[in-house]
N, C-alpha and C. Protein backbone atom coordinates (compact mmCIF):
# COMPACT_ATOMS: atom_id res chain seq x y z
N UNK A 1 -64.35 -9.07 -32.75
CA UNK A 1 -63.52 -8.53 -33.82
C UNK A 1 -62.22 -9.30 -33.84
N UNK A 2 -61.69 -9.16 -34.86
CA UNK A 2 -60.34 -10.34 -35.25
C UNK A 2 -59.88 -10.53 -36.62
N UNK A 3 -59.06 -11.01 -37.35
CA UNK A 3 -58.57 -11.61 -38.15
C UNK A 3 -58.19 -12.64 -38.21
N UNK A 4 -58.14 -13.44 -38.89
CA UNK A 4 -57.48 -14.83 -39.29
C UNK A 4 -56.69 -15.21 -40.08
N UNK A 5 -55.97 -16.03 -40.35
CA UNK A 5 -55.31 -16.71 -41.44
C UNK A 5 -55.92 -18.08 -41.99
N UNK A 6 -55.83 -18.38 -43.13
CA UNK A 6 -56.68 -20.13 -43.73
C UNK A 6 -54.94 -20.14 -44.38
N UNK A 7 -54.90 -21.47 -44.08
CA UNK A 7 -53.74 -22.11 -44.59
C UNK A 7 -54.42 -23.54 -45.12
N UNK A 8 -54.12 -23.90 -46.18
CA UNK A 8 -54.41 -25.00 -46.38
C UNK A 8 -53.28 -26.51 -46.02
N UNK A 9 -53.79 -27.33 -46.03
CA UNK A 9 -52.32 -28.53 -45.35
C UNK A 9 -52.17 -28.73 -46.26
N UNK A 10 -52.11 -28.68 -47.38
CA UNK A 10 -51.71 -29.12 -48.93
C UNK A 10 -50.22 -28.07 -49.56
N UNK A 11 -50.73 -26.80 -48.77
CA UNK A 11 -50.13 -25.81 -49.17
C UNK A 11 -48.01 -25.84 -49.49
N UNK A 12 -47.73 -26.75 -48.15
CA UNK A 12 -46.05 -27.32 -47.97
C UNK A 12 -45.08 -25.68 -46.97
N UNK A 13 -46.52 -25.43 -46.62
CA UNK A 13 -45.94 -23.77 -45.92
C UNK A 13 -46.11 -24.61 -44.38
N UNK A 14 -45.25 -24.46 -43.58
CA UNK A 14 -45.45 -24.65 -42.17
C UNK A 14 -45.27 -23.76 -41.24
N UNK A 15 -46.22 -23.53 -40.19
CA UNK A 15 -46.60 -22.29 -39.70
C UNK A 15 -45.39 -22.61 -38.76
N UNK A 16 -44.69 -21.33 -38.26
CA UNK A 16 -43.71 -21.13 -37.23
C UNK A 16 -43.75 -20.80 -35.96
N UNK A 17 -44.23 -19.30 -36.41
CA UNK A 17 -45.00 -18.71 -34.84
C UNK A 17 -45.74 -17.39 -35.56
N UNK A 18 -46.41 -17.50 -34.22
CA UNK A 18 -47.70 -16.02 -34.65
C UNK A 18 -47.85 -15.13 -33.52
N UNK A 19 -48.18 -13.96 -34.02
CA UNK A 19 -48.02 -13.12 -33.23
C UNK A 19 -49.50 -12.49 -33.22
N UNK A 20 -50.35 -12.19 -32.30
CA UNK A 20 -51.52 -11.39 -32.99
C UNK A 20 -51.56 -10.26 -31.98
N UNK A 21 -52.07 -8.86 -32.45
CA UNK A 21 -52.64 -7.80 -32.17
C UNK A 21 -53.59 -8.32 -30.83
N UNK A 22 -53.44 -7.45 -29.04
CA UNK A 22 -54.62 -7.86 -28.33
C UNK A 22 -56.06 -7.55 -28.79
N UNK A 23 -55.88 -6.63 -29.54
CA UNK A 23 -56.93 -6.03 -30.01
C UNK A 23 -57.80 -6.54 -31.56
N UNK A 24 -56.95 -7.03 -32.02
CA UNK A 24 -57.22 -8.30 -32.88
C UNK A 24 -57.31 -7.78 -34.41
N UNK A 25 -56.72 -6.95 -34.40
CA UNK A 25 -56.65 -5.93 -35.57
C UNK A 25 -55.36 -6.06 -36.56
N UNK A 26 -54.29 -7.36 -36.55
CA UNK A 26 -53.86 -8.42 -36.89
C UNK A 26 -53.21 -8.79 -36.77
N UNK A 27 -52.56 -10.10 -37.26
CA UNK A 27 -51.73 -11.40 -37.28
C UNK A 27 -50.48 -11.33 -37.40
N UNK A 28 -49.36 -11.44 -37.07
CA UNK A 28 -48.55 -12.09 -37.88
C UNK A 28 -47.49 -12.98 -37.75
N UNK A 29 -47.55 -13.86 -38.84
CA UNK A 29 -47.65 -15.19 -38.59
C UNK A 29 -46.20 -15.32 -39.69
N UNK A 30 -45.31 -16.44 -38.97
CA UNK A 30 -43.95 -16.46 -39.45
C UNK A 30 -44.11 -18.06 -40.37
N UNK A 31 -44.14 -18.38 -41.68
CA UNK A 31 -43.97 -19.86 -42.17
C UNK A 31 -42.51 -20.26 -42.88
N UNK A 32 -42.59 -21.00 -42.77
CA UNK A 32 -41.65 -22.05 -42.97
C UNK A 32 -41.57 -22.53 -44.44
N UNK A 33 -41.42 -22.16 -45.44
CA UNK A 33 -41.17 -22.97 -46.94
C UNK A 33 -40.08 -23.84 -47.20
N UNK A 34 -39.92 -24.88 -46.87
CA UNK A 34 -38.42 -25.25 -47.38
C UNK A 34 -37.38 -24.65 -46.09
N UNK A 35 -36.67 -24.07 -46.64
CA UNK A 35 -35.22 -23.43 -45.95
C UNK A 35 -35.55 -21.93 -45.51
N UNK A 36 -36.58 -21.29 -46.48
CA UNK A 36 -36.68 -20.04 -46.22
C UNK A 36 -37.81 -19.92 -45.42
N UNK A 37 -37.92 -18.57 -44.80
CA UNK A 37 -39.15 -18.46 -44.09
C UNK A 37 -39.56 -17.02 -45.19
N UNK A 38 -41.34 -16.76 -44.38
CA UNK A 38 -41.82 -15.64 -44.83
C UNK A 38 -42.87 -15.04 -43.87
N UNK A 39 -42.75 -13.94 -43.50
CA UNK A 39 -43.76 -13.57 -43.14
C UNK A 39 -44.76 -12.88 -43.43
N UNK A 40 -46.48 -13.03 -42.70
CA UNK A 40 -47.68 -12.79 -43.59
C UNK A 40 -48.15 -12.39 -42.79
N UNK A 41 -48.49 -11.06 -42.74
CA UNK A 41 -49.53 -10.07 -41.88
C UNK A 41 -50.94 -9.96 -42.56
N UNK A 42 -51.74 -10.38 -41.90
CA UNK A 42 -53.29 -9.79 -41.85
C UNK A 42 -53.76 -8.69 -41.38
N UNK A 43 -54.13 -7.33 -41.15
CA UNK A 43 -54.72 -6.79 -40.49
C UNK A 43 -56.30 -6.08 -41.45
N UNK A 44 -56.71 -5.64 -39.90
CA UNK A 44 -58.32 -5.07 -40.59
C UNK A 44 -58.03 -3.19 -39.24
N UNK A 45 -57.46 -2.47 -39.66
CA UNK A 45 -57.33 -1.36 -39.39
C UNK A 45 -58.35 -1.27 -38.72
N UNK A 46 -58.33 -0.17 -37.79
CA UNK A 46 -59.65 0.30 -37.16
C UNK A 46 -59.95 1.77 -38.15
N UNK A 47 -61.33 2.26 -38.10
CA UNK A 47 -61.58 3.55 -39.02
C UNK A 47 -62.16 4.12 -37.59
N UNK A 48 -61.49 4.24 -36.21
CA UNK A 48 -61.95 5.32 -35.79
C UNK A 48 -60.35 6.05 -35.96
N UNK A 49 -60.90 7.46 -36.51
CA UNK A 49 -59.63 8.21 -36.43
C UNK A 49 -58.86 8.28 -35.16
N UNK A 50 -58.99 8.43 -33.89
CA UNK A 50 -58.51 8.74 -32.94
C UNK A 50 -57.40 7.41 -32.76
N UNK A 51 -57.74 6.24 -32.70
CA UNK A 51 -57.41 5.17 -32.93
C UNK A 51 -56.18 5.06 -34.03
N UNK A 52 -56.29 5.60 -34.97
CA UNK A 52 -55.83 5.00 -36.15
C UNK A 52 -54.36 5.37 -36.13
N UNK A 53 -53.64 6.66 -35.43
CA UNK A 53 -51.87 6.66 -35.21
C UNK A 53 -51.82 5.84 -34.32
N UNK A 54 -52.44 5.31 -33.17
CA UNK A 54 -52.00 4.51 -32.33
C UNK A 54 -51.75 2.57 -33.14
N UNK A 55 -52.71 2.79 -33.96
CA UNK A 55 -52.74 1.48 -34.62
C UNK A 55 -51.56 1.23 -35.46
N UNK A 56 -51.25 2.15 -36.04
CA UNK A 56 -50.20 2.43 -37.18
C UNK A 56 -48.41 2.20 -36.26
N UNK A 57 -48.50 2.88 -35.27
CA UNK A 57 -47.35 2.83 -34.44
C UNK A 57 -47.24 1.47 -33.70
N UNK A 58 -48.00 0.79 -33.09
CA UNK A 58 -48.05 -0.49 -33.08
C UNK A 58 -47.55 -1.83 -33.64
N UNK A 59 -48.48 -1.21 -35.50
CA UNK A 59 -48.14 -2.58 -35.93
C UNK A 59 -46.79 -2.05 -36.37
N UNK A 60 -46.23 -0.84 -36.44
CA UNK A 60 -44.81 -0.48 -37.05
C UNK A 60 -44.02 -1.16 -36.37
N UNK A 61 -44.13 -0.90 -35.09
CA UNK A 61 -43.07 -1.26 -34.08
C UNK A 61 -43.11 -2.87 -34.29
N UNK A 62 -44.04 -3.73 -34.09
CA UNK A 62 -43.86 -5.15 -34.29
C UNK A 62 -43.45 -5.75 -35.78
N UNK A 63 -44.13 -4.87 -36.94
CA UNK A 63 -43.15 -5.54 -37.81
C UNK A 63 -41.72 -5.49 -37.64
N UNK A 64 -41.06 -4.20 -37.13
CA UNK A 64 -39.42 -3.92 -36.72
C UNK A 64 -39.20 -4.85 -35.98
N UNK A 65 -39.80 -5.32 -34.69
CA UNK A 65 -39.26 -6.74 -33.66
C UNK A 65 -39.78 -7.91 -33.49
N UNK A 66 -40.47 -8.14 -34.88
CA UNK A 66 -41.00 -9.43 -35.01
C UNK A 66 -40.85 -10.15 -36.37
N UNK A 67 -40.19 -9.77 -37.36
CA UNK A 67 -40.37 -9.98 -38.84
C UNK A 67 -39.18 -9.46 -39.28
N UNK A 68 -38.65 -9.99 -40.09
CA UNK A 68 -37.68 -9.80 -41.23
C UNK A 68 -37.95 -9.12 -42.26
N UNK A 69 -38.08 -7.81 -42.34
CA UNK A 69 -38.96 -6.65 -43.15
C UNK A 69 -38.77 -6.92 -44.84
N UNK A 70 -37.17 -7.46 -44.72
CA UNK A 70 -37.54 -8.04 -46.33
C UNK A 70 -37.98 -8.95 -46.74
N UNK A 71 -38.89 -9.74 -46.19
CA UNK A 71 -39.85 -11.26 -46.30
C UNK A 71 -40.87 -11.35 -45.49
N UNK A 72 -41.99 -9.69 -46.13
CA UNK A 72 -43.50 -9.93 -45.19
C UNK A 72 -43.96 -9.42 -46.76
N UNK A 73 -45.15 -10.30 -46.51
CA UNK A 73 -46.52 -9.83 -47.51
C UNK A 73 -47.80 -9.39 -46.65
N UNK A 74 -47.82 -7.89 -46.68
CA UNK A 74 -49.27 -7.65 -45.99
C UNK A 74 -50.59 -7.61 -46.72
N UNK A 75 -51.74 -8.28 -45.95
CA UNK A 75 -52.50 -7.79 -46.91
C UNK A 75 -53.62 -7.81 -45.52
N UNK A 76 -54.95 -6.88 -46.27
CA UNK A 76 -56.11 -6.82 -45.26
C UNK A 76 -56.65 -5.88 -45.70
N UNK A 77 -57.00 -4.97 -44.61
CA UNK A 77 -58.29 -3.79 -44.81
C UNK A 77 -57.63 -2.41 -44.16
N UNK A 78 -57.01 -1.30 -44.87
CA UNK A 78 -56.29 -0.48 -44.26
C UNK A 78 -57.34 0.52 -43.98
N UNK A 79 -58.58 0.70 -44.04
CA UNK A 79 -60.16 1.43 -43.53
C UNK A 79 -59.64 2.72 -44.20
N UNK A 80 -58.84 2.79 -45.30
CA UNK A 80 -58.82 4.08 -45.84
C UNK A 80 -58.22 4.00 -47.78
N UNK A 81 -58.00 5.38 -48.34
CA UNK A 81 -57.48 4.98 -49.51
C UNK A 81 -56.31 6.22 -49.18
N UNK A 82 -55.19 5.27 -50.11
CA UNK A 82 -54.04 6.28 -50.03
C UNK A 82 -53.57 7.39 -50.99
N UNK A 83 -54.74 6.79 -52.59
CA UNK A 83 -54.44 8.19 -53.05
C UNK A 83 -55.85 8.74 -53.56
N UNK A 84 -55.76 9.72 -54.19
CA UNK A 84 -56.91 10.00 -55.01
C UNK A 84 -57.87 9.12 -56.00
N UNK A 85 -57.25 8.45 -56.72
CA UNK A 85 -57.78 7.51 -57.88
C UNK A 85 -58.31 6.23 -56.95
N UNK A 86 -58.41 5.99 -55.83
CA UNK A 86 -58.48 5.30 -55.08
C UNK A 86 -59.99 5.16 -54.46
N UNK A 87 -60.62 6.56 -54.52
CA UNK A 87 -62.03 7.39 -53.67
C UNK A 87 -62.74 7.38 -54.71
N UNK A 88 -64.36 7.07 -54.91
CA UNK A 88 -65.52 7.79 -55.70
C UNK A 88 -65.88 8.55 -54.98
N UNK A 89 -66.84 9.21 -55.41
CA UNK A 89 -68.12 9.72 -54.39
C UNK A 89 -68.09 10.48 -53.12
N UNK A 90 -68.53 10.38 -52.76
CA UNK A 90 -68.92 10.82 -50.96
C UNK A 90 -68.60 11.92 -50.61
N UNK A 91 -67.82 12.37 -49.80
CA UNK A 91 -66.46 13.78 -49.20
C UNK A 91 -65.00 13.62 -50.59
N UNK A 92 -65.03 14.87 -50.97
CA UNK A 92 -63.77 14.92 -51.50
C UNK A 92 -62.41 14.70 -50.59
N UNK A 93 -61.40 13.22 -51.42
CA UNK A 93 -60.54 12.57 -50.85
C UNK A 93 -59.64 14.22 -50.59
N UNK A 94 -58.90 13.56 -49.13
CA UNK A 94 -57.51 14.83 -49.16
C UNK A 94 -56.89 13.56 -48.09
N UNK A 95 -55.70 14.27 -47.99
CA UNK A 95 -54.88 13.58 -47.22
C UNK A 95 -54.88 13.71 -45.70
N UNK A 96 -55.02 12.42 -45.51
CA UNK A 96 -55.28 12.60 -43.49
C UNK A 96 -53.57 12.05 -42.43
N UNK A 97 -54.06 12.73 -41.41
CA UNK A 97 -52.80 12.15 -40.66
C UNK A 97 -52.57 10.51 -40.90
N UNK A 98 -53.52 9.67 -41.00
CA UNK A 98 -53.39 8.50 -40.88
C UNK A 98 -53.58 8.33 -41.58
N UNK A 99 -53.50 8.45 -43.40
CA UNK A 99 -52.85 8.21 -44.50
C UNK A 99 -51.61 8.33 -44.57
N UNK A 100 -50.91 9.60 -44.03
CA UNK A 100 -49.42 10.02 -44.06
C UNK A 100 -49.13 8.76 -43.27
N UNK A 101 -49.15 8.37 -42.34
CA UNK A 101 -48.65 7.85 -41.56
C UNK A 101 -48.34 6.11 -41.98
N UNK A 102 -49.41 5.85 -43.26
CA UNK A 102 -49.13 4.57 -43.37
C UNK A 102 -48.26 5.40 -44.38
N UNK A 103 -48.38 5.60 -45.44
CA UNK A 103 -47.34 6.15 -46.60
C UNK A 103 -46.15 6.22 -45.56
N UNK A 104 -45.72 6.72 -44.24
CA UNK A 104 -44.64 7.16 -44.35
C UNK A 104 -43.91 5.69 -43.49
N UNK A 105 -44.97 4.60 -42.98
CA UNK A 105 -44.18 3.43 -42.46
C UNK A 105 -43.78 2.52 -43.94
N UNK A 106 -44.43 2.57 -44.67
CA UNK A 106 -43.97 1.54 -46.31
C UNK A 106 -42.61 2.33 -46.46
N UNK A 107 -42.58 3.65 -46.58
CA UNK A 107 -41.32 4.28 -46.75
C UNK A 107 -40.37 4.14 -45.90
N UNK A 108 -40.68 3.97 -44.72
CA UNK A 108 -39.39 3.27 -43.25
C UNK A 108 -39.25 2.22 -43.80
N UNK A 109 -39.93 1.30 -43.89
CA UNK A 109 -39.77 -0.24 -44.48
C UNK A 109 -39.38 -0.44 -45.35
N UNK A 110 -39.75 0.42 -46.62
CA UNK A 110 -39.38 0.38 -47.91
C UNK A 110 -40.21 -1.27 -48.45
N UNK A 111 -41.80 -0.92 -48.19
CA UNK A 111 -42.41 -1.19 -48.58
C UNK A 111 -43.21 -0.88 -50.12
N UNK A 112 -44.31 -1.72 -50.67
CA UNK A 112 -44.40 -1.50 -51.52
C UNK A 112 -46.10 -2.14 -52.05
N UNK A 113 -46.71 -1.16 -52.34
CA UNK A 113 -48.13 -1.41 -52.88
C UNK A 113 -47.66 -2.10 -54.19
N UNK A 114 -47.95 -3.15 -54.32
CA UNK A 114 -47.87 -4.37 -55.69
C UNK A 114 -48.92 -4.06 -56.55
N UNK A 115 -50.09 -4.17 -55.77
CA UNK A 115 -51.13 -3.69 -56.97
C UNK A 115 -51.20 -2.26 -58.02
N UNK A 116 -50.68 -0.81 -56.94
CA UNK A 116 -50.60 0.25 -57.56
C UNK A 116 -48.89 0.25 -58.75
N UNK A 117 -48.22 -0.74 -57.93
CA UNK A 117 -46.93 -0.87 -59.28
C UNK A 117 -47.37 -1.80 -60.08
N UNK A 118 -48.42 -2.77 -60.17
CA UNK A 118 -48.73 -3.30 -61.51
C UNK A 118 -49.50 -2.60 -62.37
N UNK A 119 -50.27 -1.89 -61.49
CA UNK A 119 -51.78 -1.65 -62.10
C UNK A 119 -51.64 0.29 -61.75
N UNK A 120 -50.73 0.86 -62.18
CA UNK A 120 -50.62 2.14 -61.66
C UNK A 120 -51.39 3.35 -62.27
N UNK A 121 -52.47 3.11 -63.14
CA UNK A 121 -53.41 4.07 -63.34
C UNK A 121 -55.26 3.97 -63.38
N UNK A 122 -54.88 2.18 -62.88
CA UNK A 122 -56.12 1.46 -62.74
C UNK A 122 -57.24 1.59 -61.57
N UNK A 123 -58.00 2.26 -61.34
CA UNK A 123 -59.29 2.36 -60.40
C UNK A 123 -59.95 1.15 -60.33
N UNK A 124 -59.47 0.88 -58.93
CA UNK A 124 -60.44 -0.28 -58.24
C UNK A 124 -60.60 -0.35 -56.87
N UNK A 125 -61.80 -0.84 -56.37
CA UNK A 125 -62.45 -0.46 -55.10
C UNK A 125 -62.34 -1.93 -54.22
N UNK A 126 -62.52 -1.88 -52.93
CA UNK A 126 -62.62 -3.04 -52.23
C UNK A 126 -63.74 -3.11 -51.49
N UNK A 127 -64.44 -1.60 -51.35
CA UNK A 127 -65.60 -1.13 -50.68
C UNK A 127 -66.24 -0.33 -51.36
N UNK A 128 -67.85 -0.87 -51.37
CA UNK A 128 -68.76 -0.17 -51.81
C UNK A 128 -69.93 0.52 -51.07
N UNK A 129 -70.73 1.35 -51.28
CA UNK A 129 -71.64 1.43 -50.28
C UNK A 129 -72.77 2.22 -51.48
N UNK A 130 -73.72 1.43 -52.01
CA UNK A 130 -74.49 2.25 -52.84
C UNK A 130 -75.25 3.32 -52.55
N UNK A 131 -76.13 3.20 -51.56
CA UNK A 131 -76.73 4.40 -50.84
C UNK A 131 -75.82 5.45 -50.55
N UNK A 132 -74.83 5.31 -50.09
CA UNK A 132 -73.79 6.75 -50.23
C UNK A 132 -73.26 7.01 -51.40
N UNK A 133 -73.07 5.74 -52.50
CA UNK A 133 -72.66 6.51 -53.60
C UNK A 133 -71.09 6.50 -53.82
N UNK A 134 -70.62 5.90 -52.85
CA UNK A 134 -69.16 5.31 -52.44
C UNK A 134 -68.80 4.39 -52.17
N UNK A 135 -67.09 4.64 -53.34
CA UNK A 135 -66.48 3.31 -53.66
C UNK A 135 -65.18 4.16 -52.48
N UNK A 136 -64.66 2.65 -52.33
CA UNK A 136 -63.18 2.88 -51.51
C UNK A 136 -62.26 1.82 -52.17
């Protein structure tokens, strides 16, 4: 299990330093543009619940002592949806500890879902599973 980053050498981004999860659940990796830097987190969440505040408190704490919170772009697999319009099918969505818990680190951070502020009444899935009948 792991994550990665693809950078292309064409790109003019030069990697700085990286940091990864022991557990490999993700990256993050400091580049170099020019004068400015940015940082770019990967992760792939774990979906065992028991797991999942410990995961959350983790990567919180390292974005706080590893990253410049106003120059990270996260992206990956958060193994859950954060609102309703988000769920088809399966168990009716409700809110779990480890939903609150990412909602409430974007709000420490003063983070920000890009897709739900572009696209804020738009249903779209990243996971499917036809035999269950569920989108995520």
């Amino acid at each position: 299990m792991g994550v990665c980053m693809l950078l292309s050498v064409n790109s003019g981004f030069s990697l700085s330093t990286v940091h990864a999860d022991r557990d490999g659940r993700y990256i993050i990796a400091k580049f170099n543009i020019g004068d400015e830097q940015l940082f770019a987190i990967n992760i792939h969440a774990t979906n065992e619940g028991a797991e999942q505040e410990l995961f959350i408190r983790n990567l919180g704490a390292n974005l706080i002592s590893k990253t410049d919170i106003t120059k990270i772009i996260i992206t990956g697999d958060w193994n859950g949806s954060l609102f309703p319009k988000d769920k088809f099918g399966g168990l009716r969505w409700k809110e779990t500890n480890y939903r609150n818990s990412i909602i409430d680190l974007m709000e420490e951070l003063d983070l920000v879902d890009i897709y739900r502020k572009l696209y804020p009444n738009t249903k779209a899935f990243t996971y499917e599973s036809k035999s269950l009948k569920l989108k995520n």
